[in-house]
N, C-alpha and C. Protein backbone atom coordinates (compact mmCIF):
# COMPACT_ATOMS: atom_id res chain seq x y z
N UNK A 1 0.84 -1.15 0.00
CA UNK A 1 0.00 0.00 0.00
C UNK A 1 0.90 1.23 0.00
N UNK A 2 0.68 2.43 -1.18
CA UNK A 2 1.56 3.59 -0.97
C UNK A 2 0.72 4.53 -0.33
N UNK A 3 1.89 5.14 0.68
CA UNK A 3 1.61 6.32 1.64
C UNK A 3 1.21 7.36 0.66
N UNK A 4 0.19 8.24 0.97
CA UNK A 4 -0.43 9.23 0.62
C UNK A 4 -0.98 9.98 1.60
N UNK A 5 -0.59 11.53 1.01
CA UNK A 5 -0.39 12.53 2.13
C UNK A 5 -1.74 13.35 1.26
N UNK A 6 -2.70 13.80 1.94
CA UNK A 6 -4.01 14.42 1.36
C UNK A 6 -3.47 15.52 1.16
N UNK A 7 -4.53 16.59 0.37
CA UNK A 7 -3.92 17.60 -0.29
C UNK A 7 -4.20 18.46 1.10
N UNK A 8 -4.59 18.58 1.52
CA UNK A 8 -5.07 19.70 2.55
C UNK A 8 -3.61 20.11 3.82
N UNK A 9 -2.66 18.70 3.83
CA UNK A 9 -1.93 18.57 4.33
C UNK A 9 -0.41 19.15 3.73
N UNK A 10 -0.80 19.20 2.54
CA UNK A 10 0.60 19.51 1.67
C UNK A 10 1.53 20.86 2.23
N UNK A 11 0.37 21.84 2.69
CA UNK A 11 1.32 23.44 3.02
C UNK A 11 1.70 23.37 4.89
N UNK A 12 0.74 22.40 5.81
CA UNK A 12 1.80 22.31 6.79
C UNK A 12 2.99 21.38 6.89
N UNK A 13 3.15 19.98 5.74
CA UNK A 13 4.07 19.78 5.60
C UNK A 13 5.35 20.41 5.13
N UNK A 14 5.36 21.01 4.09
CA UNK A 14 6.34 21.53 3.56
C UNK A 14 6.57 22.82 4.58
N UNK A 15 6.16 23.52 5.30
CA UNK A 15 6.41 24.81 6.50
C UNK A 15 7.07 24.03 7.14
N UNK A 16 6.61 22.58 7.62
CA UNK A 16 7.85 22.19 8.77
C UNK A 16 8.81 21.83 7.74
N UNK A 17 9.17 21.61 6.98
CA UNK A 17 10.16 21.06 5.83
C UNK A 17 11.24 21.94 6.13
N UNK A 18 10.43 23.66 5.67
CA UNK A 18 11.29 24.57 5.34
C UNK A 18 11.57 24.77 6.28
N UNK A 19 10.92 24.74 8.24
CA UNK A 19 11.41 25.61 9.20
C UNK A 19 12.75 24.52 9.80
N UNK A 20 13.13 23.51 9.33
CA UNK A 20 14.13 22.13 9.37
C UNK A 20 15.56 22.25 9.15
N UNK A 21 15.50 23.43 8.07
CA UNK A 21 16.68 23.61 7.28
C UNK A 21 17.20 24.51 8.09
N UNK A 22 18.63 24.85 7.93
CA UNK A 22 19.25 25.87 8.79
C UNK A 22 19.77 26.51 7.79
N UNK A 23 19.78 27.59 8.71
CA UNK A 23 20.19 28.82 8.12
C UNK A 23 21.60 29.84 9.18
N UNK A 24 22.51 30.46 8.23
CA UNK A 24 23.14 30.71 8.32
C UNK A 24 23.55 32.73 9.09
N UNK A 25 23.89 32.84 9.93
CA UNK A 25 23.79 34.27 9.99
C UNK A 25 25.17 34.94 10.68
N UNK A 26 25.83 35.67 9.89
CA UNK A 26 27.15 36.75 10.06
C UNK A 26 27.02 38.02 11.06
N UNK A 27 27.84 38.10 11.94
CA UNK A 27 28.06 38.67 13.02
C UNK A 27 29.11 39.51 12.93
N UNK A 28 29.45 40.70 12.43
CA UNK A 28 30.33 41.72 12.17
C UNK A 28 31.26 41.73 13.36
N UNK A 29 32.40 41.74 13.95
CA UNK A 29 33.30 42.11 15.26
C UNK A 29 32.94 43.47 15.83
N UNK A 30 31.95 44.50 14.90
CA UNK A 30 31.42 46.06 15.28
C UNK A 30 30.31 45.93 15.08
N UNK A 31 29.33 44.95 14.71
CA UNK A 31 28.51 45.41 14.06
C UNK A 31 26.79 44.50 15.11
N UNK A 32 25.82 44.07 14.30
CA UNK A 32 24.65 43.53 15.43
C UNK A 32 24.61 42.63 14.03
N UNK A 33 24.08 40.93 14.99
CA UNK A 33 23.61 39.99 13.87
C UNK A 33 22.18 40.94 13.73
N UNK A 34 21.53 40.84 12.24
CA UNK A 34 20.57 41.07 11.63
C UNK A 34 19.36 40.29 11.98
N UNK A 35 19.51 39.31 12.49
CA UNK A 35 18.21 38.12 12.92
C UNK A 35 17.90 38.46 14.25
N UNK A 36 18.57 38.61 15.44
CA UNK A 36 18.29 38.84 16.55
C UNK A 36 18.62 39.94 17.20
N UNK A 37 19.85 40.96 16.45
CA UNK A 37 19.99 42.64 17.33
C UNK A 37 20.87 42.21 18.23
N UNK A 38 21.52 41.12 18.33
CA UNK A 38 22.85 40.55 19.74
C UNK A 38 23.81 41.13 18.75
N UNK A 39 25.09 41.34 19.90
CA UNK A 39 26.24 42.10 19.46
C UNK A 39 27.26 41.01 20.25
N UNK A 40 28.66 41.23 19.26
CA UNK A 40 29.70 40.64 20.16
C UNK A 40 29.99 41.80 21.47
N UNK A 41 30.22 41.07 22.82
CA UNK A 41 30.33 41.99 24.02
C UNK A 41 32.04 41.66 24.19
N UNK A 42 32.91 42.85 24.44
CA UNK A 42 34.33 42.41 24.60
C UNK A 42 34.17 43.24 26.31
N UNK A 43 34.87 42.34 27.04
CA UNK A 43 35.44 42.53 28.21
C UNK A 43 37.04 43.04 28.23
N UNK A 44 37.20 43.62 29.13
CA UNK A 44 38.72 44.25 29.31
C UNK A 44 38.52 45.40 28.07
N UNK A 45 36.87 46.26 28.01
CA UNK A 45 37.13 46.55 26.86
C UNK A 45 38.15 48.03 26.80
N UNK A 46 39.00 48.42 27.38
CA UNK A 46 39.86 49.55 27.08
C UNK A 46 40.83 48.75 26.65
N UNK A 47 41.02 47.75 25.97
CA UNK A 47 42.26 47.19 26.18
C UNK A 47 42.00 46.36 24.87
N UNK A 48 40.98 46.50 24.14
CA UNK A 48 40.27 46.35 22.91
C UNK A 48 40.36 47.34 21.89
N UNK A 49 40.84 47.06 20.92
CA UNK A 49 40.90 48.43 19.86
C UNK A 49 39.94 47.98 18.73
N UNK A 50 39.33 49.01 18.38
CA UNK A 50 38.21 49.02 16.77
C UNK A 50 39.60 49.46 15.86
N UNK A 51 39.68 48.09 14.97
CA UNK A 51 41.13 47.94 13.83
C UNK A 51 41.12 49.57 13.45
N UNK A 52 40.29 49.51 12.51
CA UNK A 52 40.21 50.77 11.35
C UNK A 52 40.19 52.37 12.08
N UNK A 53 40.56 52.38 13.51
CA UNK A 53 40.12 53.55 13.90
C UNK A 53 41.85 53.87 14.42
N UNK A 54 42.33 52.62 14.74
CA UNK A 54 43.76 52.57 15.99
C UNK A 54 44.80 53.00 15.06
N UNK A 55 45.51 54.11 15.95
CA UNK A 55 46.90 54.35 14.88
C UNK A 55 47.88 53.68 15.95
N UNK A 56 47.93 53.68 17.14
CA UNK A 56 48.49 52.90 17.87
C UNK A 56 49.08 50.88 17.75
N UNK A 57 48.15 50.98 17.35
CA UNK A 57 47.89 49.48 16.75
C UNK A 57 49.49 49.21 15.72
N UNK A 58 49.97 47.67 16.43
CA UNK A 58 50.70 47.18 15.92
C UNK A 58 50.00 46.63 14.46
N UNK A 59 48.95 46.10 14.20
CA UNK A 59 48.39 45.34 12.98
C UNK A 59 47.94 46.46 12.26
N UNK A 60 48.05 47.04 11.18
CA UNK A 60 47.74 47.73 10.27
C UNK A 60 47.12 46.63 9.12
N UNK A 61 45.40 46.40 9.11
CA UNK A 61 44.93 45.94 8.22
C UNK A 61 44.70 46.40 6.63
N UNK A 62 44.27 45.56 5.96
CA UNK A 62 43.52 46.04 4.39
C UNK A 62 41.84 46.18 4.58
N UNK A 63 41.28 47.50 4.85
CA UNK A 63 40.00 47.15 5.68
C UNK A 63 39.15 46.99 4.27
N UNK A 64 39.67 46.71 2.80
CA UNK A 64 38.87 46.20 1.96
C UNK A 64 38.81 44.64 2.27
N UNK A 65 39.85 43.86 2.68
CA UNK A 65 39.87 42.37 2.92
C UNK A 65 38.99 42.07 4.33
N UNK A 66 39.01 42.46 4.86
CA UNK A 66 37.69 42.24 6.01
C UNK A 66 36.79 42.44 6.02
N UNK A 67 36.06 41.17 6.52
CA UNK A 67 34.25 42.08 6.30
C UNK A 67 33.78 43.08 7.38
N UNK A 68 32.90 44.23 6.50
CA UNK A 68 32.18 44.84 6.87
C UNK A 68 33.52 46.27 6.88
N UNK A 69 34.70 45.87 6.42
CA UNK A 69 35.72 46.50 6.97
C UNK A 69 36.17 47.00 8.12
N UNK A 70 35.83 46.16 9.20
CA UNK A 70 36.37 46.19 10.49
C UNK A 70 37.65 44.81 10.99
N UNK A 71 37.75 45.26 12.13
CA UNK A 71 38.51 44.13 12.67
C UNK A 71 38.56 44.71 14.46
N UNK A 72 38.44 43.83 15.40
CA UNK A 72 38.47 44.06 16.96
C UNK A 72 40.22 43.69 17.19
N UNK A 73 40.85 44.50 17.58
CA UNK A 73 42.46 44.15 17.74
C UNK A 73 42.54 44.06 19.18
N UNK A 74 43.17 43.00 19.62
CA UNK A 74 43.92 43.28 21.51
C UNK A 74 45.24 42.42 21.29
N UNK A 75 45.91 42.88 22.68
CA UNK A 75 47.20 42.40 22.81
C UNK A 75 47.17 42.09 24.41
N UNK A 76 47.50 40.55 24.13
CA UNK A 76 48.33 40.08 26.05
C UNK A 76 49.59 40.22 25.93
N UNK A 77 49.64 40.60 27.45
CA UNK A 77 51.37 40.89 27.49
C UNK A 77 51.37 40.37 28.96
N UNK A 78 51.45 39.24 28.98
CA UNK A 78 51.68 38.74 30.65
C UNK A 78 53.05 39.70 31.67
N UNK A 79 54.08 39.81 30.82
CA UNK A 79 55.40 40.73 31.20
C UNK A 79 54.62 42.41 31.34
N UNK A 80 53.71 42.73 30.79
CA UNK A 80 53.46 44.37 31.08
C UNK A 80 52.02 44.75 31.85
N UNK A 81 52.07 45.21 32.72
CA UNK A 81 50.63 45.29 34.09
C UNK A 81 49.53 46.40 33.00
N UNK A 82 49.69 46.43 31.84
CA UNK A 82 48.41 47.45 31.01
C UNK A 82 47.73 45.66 30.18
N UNK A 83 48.59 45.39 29.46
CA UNK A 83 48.38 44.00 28.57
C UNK A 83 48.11 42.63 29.94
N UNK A 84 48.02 42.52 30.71
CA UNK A 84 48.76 41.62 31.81
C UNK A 84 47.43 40.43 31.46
N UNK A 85 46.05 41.55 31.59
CA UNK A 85 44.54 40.21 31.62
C UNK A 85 44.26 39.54 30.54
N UNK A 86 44.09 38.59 30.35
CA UNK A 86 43.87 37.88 28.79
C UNK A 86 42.06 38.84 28.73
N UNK A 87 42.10 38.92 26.96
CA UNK A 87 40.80 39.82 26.79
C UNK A 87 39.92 38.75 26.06
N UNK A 88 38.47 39.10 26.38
CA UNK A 88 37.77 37.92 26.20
C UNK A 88 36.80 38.88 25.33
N UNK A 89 36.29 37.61 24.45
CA UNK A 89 35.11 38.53 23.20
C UNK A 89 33.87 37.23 23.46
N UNK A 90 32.42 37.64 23.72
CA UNK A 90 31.46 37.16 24.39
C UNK A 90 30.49 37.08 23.09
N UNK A 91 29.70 35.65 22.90
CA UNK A 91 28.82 36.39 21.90
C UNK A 91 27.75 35.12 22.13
N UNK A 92 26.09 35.46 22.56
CA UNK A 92 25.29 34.42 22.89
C UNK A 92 24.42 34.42 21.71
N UNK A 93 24.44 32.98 21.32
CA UNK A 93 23.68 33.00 20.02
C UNK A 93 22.44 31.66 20.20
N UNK A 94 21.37 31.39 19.82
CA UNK A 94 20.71 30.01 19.49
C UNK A 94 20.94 29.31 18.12
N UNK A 95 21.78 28.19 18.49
CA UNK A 95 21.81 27.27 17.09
C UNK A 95 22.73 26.30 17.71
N UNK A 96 23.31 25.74 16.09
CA UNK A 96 23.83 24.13 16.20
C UNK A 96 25.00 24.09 15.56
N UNK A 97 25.52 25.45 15.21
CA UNK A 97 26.92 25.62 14.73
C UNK A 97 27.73 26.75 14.82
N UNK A 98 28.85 26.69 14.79
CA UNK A 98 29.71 28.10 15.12
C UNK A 98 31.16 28.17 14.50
N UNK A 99 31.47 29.44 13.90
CA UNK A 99 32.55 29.65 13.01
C UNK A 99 33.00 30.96 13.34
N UNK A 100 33.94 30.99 14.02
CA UNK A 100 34.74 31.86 14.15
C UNK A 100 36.14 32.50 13.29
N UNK A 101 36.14 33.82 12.68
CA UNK A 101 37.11 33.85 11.78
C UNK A 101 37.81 35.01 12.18
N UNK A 102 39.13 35.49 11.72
CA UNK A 102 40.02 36.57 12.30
C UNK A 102 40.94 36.54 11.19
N UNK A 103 42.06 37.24 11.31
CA UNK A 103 42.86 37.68 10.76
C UNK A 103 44.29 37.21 11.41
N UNK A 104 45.32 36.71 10.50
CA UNK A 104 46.08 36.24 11.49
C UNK A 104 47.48 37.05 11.15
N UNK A 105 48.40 37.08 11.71
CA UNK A 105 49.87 38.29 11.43
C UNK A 105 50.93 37.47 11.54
N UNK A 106 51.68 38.01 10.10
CA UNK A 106 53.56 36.95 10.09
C UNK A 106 53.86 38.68 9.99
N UNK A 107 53.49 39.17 10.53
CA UNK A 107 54.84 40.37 10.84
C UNK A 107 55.76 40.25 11.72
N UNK A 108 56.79 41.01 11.69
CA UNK A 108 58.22 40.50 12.57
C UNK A 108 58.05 41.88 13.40
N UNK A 109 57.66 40.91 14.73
CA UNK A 109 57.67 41.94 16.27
C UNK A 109 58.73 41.90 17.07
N UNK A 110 59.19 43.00 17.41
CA UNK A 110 60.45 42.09 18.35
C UNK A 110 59.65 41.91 19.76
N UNK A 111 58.30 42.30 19.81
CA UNK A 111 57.89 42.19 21.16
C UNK A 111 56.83 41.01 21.43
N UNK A 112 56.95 39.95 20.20
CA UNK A 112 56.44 38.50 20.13
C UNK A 112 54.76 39.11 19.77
N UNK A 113 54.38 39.84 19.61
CA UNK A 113 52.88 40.28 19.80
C UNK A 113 52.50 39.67 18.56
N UNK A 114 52.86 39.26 17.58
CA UNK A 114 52.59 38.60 15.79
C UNK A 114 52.24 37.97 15.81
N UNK A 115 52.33 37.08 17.38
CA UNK A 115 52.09 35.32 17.46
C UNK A 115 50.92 35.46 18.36
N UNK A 116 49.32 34.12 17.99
CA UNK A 116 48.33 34.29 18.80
C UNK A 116 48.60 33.01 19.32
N UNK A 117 47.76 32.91 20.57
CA UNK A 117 47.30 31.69 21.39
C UNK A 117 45.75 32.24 21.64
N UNK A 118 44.92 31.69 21.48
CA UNK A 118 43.67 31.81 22.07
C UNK A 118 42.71 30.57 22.61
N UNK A 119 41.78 30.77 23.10
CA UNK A 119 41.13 29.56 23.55
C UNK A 119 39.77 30.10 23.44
N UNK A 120 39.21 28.89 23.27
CA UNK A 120 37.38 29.06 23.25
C UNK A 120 36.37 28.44 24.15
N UNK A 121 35.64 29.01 24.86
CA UNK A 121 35.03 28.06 25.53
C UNK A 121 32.94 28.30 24.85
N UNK A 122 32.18 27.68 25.60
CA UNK A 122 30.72 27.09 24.76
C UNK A 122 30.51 26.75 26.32
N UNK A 123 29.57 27.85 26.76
CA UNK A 123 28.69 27.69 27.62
C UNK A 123 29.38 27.31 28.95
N UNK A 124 30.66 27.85 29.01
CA UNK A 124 31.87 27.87 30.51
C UNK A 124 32.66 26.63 30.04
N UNK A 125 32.52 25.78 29.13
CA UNK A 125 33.12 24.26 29.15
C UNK A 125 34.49 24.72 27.72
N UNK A 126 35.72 24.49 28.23
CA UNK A 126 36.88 24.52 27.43
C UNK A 126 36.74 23.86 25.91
N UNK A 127 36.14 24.27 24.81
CA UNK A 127 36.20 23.81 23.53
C UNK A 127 37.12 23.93 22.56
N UNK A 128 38.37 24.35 22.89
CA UNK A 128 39.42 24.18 21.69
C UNK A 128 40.81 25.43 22.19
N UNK A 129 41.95 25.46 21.02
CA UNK A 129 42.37 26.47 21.28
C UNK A 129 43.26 26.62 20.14
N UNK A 130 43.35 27.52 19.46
CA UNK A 130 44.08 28.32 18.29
C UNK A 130 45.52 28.61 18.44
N UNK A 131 46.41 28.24 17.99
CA UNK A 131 47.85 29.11 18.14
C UNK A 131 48.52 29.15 16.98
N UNK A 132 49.20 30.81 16.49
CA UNK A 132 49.83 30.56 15.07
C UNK A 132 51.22 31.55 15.92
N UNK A 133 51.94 30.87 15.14
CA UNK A 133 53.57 31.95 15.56
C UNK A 133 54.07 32.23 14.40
N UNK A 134 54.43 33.50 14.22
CA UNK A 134 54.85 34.08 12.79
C UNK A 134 55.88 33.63 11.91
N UNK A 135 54.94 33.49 10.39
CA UNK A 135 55.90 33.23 9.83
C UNK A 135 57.61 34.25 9.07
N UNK A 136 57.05 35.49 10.00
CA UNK A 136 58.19 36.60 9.13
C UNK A 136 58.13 37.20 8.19
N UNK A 137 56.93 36.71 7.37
CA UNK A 137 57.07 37.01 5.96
C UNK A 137 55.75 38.58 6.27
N UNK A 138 56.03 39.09 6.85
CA UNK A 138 54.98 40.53 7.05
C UNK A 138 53.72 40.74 6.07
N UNK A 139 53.27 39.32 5.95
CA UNK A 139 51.71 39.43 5.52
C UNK A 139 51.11 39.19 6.50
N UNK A 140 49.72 39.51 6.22
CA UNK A 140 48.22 38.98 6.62
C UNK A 140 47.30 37.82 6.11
N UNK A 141 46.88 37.25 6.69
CA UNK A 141 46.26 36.04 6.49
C UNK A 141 45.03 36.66 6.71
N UNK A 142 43.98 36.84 5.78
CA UNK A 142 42.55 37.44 6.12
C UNK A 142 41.35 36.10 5.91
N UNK A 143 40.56 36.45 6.37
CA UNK A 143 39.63 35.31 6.67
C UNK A 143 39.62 33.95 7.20
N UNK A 144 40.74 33.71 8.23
CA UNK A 144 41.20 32.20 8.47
C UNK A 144 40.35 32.05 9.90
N UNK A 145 39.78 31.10 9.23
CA UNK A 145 38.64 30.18 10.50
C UNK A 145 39.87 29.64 11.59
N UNK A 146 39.16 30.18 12.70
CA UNK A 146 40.27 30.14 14.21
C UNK A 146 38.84 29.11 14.74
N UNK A 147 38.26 28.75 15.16
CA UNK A 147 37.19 27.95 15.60
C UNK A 147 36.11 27.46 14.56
N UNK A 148 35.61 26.16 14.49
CA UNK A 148 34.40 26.00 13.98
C UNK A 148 34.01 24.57 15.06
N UNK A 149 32.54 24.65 15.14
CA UNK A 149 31.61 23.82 15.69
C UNK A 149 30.58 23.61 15.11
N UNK A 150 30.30 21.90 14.61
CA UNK A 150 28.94 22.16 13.83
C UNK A 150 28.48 20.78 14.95
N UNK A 151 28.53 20.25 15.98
CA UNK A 151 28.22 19.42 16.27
C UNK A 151 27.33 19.73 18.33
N UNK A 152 26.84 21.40 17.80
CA UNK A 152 26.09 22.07 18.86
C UNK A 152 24.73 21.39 19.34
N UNK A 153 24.41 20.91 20.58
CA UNK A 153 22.81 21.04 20.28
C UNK A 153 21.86 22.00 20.18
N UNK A 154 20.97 22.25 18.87
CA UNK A 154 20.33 23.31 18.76
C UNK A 154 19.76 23.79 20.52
N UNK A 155 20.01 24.38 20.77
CA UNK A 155 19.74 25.50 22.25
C UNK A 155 20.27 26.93 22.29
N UNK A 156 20.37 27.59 23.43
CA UNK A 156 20.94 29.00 22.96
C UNK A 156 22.26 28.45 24.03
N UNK A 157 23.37 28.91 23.85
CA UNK A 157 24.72 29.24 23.75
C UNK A 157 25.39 30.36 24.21
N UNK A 158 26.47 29.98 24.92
CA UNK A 158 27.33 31.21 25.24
C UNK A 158 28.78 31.15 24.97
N UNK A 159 28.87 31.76 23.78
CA UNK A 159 30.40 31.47 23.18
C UNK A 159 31.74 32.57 23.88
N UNK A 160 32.52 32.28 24.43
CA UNK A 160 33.98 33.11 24.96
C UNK A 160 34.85 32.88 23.86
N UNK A 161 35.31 33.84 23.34
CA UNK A 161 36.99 33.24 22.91
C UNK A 161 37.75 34.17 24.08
N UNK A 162 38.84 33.83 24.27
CA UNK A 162 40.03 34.11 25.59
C UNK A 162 41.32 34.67 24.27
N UNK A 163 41.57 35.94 24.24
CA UNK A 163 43.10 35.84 24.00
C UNK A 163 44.13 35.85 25.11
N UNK A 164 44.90 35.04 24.86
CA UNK A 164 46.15 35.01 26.17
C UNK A 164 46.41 34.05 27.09
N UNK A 165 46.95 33.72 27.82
CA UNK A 165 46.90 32.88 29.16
C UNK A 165 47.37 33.67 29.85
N UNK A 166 47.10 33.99 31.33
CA UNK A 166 47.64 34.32 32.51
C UNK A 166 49.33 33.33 32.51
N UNK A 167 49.94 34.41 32.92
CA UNK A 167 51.68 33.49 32.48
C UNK A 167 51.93 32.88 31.47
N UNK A 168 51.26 33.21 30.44
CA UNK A 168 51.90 32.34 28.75
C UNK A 168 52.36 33.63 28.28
N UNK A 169 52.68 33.30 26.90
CA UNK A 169 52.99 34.32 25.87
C UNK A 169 52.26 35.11 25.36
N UNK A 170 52.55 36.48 25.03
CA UNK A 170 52.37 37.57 24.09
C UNK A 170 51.39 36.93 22.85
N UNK A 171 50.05 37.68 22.98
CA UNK A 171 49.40 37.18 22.55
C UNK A 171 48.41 38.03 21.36
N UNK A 172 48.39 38.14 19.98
CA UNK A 172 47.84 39.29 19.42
C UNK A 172 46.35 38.50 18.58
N UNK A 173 45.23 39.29 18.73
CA UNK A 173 43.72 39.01 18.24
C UNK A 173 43.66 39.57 17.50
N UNK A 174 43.21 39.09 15.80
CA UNK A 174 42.45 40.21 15.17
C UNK A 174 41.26 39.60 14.81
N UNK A 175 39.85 39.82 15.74
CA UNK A 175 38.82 39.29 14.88
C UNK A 175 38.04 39.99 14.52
N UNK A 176 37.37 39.37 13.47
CA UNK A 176 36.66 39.86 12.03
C UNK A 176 35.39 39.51 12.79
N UNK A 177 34.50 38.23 12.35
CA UNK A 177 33.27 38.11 12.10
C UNK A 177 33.16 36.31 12.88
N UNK A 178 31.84 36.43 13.38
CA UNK A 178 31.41 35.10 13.75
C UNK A 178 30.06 34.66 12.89
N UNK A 179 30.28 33.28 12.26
CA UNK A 179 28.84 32.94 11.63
C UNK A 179 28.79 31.95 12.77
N UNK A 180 27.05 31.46 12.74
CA UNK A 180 26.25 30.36 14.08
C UNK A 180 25.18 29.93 12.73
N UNK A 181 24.98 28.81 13.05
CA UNK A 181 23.82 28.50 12.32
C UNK A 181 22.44 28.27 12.99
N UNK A 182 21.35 28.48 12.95
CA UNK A 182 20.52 28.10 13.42
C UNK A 182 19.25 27.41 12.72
């Protein structure tokens, strides 16, 4: 016997069909996701620079290669009491995936700041951790996925990334943009 679905049934099937699929949504490092009005929240924020604004700033970006043409810049410096706190970037989203992307630096520092370590945590629980040390060659690496998670349970979420460790190394952030799927 073949299954047959009456016609009357056809438009709430296909609504749950479509509400099934996920969808994708971009989170500027300055800017508000478009679906819900949440913003990334940075803590330690004097100690946080908006890329495109800082002349201070060791990273001098291409703010055509970034989206939205921004970038959030910080620096740990466990050795200096201004840099000393690792800086944390906060962002609560509902879904079942997460992609974190930044900008990464082979410029030659003599004050190690070129090289990142970061860590991520998902709802207080330690989920991964990023480290690049320069290659010298004084480019930029733009758009390089530093975190991804697609194996979330759909719920709402509280994503940290950490630049730095308390007593580790010199530690430099440049992030761009977070996509989440929901």
């Amino acid at each position: 016997m073949a299954f047959t679905l009456p016609w009357a049934a056809l438009p709430a099937f296909l609504s749950a069909y479509a509400h099934a699929q996920l969808s994708n949504h971009t989170v500027d490092d300055g800017g508000a996701d478009s679906f819900t009005g949440a913003m990334i929240s940075y803590s330690n924020y004097t100690e946080w620079n908006f890329g495109p604004r800082c002349v201070a700033c060791i990273a001098h970006l291409d703010p055509e290669k970034v989206h939205n043409h921004t970038w959030h810049d910080a620096t740990y410096d466990g050795s200096e009491d201004i840099f000393s706190l690792p800086q944390n970037a906060t962002f609560k989203f509902t879904g079942s995936a997460l992609y974190v992307y930044g900008v990464i630096s082979n410029t030659v520092d003599i004050t190690g700041t070129s090289n990142t370590g970061i860590s991520f945590f998902i709802d207080n629980e330690s989920v991964g951790q990023f480290s690049h040390f320069s290659d010298g060659s004084n480019a930029y690496k733009y758009h390089v996925l530093l975190y991804a998670n697609t194996s979330l349970p759909h719920k709402e979420h509280c994503f940290k990334l950490q630049n730095g460790h308390i007593g580790g190394s010199a530690s430099l952030i440049l992030l761009d943009y977070i996509i989440y799927s929901r």
